[in-house]
N, C-alpha and C. Protein backbone atom coordinates (compact mmCIF):
# COMPACT_ATOMS: atom_id res chain seq x y z
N UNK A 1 0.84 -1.18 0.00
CA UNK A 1 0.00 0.00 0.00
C UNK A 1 0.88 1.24 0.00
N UNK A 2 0.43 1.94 -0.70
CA UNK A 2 1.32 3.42 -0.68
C UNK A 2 0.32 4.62 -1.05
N UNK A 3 0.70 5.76 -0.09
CA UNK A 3 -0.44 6.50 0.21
C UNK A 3 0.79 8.08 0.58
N UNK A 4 0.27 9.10 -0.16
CA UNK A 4 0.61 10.73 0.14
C UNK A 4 0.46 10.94 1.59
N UNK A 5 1.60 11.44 2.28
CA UNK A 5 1.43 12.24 3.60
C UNK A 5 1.40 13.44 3.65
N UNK A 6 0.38 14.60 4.04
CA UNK A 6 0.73 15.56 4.01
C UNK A 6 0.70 16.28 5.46
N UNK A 7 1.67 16.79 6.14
CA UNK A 7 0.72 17.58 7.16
C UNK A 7 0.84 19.18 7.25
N UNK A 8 -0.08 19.69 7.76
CA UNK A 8 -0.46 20.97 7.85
C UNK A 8 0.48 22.02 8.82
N UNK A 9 1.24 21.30 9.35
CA UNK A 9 2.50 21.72 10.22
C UNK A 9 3.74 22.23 9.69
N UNK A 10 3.81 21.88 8.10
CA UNK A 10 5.01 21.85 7.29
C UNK A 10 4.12 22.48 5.90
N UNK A 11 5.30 23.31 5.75
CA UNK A 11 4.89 24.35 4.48
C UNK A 11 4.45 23.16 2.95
N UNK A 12 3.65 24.04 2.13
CA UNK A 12 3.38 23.22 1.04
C UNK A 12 4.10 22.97 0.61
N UNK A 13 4.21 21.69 -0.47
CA UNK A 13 4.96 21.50 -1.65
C UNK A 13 5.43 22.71 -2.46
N UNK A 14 6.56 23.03 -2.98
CA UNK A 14 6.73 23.63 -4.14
C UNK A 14 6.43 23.23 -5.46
N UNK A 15 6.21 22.28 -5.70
CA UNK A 15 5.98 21.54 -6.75
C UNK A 15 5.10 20.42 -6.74
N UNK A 16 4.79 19.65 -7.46
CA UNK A 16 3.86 18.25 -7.81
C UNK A 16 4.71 16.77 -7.14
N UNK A 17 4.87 17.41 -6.15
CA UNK A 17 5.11 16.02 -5.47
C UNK A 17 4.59 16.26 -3.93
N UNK A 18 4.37 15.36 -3.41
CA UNK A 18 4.26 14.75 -2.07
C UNK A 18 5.13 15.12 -1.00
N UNK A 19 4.79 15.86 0.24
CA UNK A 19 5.37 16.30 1.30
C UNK A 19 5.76 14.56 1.86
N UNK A 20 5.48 13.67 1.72
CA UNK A 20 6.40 12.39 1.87
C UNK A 20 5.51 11.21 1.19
N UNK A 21 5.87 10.36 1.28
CA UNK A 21 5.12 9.10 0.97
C UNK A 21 5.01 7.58 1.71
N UNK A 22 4.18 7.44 2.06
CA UNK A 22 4.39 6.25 3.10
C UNK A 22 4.56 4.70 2.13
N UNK A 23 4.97 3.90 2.89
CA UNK A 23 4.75 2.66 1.96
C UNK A 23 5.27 1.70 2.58
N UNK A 24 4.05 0.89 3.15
CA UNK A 24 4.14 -0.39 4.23
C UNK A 24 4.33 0.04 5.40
N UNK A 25 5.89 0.12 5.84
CA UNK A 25 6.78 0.27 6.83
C UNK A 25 7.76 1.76 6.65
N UNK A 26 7.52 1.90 5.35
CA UNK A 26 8.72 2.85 5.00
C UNK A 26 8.13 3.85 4.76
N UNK A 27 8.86 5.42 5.27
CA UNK A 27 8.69 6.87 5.02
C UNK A 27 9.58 7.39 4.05
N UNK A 28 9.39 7.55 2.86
CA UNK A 28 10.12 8.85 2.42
C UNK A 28 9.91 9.98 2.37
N UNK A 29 10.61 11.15 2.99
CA UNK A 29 10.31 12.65 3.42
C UNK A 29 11.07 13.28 2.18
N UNK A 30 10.01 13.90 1.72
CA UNK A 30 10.77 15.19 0.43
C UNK A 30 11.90 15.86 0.99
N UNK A 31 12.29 16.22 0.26
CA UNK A 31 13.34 17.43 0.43
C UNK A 31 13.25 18.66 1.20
N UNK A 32 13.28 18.94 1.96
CA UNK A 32 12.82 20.07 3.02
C UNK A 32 13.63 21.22 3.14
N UNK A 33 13.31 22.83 2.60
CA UNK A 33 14.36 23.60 2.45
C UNK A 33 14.03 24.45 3.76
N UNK A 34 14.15 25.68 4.43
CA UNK A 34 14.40 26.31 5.54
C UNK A 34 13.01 27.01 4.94
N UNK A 35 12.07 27.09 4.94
CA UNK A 35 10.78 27.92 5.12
C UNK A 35 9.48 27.35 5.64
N UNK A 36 9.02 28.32 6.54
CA UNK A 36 7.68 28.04 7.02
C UNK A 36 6.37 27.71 6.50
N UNK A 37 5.87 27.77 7.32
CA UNK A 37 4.08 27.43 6.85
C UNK A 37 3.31 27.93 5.79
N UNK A 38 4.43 29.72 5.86
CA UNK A 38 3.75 30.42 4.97
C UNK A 38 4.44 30.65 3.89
N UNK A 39 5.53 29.77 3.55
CA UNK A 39 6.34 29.81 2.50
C UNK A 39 7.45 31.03 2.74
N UNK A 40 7.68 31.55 3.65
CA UNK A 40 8.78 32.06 4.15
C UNK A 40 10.28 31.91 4.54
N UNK A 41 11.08 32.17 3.64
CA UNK A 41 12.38 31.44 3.78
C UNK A 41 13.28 32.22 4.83
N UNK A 42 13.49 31.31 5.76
CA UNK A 42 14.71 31.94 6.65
C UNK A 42 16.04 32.29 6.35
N UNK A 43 16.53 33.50 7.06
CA UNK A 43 17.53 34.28 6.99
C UNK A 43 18.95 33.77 6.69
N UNK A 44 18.71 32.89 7.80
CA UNK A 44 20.55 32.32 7.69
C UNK A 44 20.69 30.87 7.73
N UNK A 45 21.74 30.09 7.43
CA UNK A 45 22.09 28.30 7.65
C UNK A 45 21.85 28.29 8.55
N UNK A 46 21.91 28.90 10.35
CA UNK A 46 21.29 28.12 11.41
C UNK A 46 19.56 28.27 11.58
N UNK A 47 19.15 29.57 10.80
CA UNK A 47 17.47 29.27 10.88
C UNK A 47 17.09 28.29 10.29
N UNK A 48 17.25 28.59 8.84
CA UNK A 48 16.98 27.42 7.68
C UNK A 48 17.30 26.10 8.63
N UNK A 49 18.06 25.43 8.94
CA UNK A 49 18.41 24.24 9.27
C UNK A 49 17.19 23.67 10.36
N UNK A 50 17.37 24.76 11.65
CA UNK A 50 16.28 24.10 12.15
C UNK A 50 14.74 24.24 11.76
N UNK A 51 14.53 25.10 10.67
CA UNK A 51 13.44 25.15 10.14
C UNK A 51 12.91 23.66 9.10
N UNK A 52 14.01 23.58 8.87
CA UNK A 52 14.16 22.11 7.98
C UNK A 52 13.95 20.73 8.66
N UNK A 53 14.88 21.09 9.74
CA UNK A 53 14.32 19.55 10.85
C UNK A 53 12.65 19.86 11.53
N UNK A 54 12.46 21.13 11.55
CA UNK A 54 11.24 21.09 12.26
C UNK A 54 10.18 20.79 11.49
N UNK A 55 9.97 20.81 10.03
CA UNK A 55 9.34 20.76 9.23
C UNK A 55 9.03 19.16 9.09
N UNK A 56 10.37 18.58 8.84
CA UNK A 56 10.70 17.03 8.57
C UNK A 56 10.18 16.14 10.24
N UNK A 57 10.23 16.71 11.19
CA UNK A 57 9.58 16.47 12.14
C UNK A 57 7.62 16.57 12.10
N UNK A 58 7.10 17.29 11.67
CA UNK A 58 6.13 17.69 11.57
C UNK A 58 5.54 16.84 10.69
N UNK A 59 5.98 16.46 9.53
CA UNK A 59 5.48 15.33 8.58
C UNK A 59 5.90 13.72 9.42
N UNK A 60 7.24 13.59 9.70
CA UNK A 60 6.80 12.03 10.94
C UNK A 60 5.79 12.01 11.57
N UNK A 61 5.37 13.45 12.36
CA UNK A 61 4.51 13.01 13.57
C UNK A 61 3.45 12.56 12.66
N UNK A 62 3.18 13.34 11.27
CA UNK A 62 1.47 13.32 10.85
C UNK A 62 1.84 11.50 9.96
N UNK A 63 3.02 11.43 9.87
CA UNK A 63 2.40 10.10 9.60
C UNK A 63 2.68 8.72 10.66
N UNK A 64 2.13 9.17 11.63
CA UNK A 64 2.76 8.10 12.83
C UNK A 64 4.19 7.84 12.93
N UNK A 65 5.10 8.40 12.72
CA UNK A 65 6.99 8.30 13.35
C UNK A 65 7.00 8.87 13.75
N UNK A 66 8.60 8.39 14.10
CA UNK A 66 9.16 9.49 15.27
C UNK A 66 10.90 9.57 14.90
N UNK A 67 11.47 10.91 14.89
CA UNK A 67 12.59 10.54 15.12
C UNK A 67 13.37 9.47 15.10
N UNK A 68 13.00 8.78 15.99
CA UNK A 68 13.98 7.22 16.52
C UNK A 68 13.71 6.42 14.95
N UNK A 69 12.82 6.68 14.03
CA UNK A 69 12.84 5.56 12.87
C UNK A 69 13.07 6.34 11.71
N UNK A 70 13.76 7.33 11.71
CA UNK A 70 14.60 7.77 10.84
C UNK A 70 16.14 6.79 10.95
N UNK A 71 16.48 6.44 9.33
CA UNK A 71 17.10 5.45 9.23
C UNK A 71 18.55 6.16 8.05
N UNK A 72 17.76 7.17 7.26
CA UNK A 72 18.71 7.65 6.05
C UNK A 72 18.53 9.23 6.23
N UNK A 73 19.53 10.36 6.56
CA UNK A 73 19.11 11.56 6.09
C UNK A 73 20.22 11.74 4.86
N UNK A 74 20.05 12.94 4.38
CA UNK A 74 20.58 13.38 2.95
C UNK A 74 20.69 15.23 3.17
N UNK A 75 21.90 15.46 3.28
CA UNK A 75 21.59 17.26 3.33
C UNK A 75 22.70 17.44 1.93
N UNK A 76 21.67 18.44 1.48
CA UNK A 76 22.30 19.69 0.43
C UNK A 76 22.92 20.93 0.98
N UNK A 77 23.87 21.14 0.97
CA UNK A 77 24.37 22.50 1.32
C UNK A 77 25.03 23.40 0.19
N UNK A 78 24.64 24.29 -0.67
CA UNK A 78 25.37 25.41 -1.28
C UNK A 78 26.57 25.62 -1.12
N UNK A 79 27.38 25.47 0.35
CA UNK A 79 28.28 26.11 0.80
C UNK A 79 28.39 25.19 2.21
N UNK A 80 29.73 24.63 1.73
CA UNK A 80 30.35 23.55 2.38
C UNK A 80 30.48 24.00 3.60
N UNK A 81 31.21 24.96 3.78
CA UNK A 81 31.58 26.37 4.62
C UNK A 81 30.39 26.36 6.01
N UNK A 82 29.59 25.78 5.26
CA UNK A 82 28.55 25.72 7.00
C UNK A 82 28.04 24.55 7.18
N UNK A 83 28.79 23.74 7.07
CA UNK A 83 28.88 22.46 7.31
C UNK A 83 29.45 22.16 8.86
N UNK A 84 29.59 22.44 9.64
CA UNK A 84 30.56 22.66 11.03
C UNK A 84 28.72 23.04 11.28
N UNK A 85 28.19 23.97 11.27
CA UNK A 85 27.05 24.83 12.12
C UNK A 85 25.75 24.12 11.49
N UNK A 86 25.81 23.29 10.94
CA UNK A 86 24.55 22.26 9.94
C UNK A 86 25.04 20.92 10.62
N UNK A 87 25.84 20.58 11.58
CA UNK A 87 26.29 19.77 11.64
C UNK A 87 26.15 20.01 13.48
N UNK A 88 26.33 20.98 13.89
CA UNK A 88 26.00 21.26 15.44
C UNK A 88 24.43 21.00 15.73
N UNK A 89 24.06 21.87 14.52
CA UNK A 89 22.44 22.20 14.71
C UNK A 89 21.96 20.66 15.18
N UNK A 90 22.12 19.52 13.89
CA UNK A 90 21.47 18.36 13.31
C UNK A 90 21.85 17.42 14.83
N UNK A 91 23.38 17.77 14.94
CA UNK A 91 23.48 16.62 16.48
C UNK A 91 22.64 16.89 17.57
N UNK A 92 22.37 18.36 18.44
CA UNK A 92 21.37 18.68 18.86
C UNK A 92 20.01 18.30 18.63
N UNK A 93 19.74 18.63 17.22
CA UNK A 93 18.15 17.84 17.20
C UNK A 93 17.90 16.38 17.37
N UNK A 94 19.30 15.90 17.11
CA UNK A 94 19.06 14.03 17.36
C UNK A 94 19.58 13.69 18.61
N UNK A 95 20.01 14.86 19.60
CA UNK A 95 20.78 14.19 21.12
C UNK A 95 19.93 12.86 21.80
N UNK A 96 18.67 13.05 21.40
CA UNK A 96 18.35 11.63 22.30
C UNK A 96 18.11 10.66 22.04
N UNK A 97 19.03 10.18 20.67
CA UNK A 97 19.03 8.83 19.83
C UNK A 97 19.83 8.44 20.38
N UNK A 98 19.88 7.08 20.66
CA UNK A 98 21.31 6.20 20.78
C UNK A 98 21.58 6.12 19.11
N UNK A 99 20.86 5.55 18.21
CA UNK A 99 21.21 5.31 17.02
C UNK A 99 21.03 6.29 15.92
N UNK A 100 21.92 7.11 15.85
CA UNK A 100 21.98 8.38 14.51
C UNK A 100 21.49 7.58 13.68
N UNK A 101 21.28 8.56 12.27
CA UNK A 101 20.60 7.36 11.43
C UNK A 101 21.76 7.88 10.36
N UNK A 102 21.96 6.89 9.29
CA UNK A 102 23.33 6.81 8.63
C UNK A 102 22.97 8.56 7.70
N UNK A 103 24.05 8.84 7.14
CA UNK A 103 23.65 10.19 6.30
C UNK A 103 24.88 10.23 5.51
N UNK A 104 24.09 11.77 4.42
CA UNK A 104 24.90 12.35 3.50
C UNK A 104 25.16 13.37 3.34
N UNK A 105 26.21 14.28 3.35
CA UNK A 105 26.39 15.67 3.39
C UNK A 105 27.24 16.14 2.01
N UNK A 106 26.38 16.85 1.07
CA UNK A 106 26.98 16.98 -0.30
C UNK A 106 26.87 18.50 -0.69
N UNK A 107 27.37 19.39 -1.66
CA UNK A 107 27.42 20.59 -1.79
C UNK A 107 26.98 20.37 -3.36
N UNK A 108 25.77 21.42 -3.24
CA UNK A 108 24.90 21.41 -4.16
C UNK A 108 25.20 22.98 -5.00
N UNK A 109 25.16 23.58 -6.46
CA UNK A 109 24.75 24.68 -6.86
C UNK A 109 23.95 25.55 -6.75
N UNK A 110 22.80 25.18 -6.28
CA UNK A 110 21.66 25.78 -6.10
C UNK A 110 20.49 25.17 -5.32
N UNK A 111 19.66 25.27 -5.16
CA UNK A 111 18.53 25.01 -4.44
C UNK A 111 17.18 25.81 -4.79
N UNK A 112 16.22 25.50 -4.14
CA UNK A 112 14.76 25.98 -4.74
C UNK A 112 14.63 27.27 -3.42
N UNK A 113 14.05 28.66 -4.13
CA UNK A 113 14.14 29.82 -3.51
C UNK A 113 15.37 30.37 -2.85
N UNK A 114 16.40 29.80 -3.61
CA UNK A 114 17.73 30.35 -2.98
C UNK A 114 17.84 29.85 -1.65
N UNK A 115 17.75 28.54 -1.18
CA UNK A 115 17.60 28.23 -0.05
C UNK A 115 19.49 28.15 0.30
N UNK A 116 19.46 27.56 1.36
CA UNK A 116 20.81 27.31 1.95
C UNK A 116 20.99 25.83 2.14
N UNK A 117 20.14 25.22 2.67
CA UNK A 117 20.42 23.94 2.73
C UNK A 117 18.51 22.86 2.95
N UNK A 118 19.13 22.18 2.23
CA UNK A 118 17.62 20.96 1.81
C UNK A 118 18.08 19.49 2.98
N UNK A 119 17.03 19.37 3.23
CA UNK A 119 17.31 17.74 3.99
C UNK A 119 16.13 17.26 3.68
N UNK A 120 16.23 15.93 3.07
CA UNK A 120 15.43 14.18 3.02
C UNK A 120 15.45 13.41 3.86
N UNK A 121 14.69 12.59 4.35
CA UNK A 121 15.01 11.73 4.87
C UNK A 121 13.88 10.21 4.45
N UNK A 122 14.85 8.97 4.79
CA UNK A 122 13.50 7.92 5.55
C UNK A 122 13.84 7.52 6.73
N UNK A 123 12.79 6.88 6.42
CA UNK A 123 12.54 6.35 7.97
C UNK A 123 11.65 5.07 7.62
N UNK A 124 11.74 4.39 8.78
CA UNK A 124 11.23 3.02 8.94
C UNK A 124 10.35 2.37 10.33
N UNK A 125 9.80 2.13 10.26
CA UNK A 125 9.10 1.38 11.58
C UNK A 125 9.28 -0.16 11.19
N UNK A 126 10.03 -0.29 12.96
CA UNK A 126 10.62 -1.91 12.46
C UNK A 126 9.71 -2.52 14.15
């Protein structure tokens, strides 16, 4: 079974896809750039960032996860250069995992609305 998640906590789509997609056991979370509810993009790499986990948080809760079953993240960064402070932020938001979930940190050209940095993730319920 595979079914659109959307929740109302996390800004719309920019485009024709799915704020995530469930399927069975498995979550895949779109790409999540640093703007709000109201399509408002934050100022700097440490807003954006936690605007990005909070967002990607907001779609687990609406589809029954949590944190703990995030299994893969994926960040885009423009600018490698804040990779140290995208990297403080992200350990903070996961301090109360024993198990990080594996990841990727890559430097991208661009991004959608001139963002600073995008994060994906899945996740799994095991």
């Amino acid at each position: 079974m595979k079914r659109s998640i959307f929740s109302p906590k996390a800004p719309k789509p920019l485009g024709p896809y799915s704020q995530a997609v469930l399927v069975n056991n498995m979550l895949f979370v779109s790409g999540s750039i640093g703007i709000d509810q109201e399509g408002n993009l934050k100022d700097d790499i440490a807003s954006q960032t936690k605007q990005c986990l909070l967002n990607i948080q907001n779609i687990l809760e609406e589809a029954g996860f949590d944190l703990k079953d995030v299994v893969k993240t994926t960040i885009y960064l423009t600018r490698l250069e804040n990779f140290a402070m995208v990297n403080y932020i992200y350990e903070d938001f996961l301090k109360e995992l024993d198990t990080k979930p594996a990841r990727s940190t890559v430097e991208v050209s661009g991004l959608p609305k001139n963002a600073l940095i995008e994060i994906d993730i899945i996740a799994i319920k095991a």
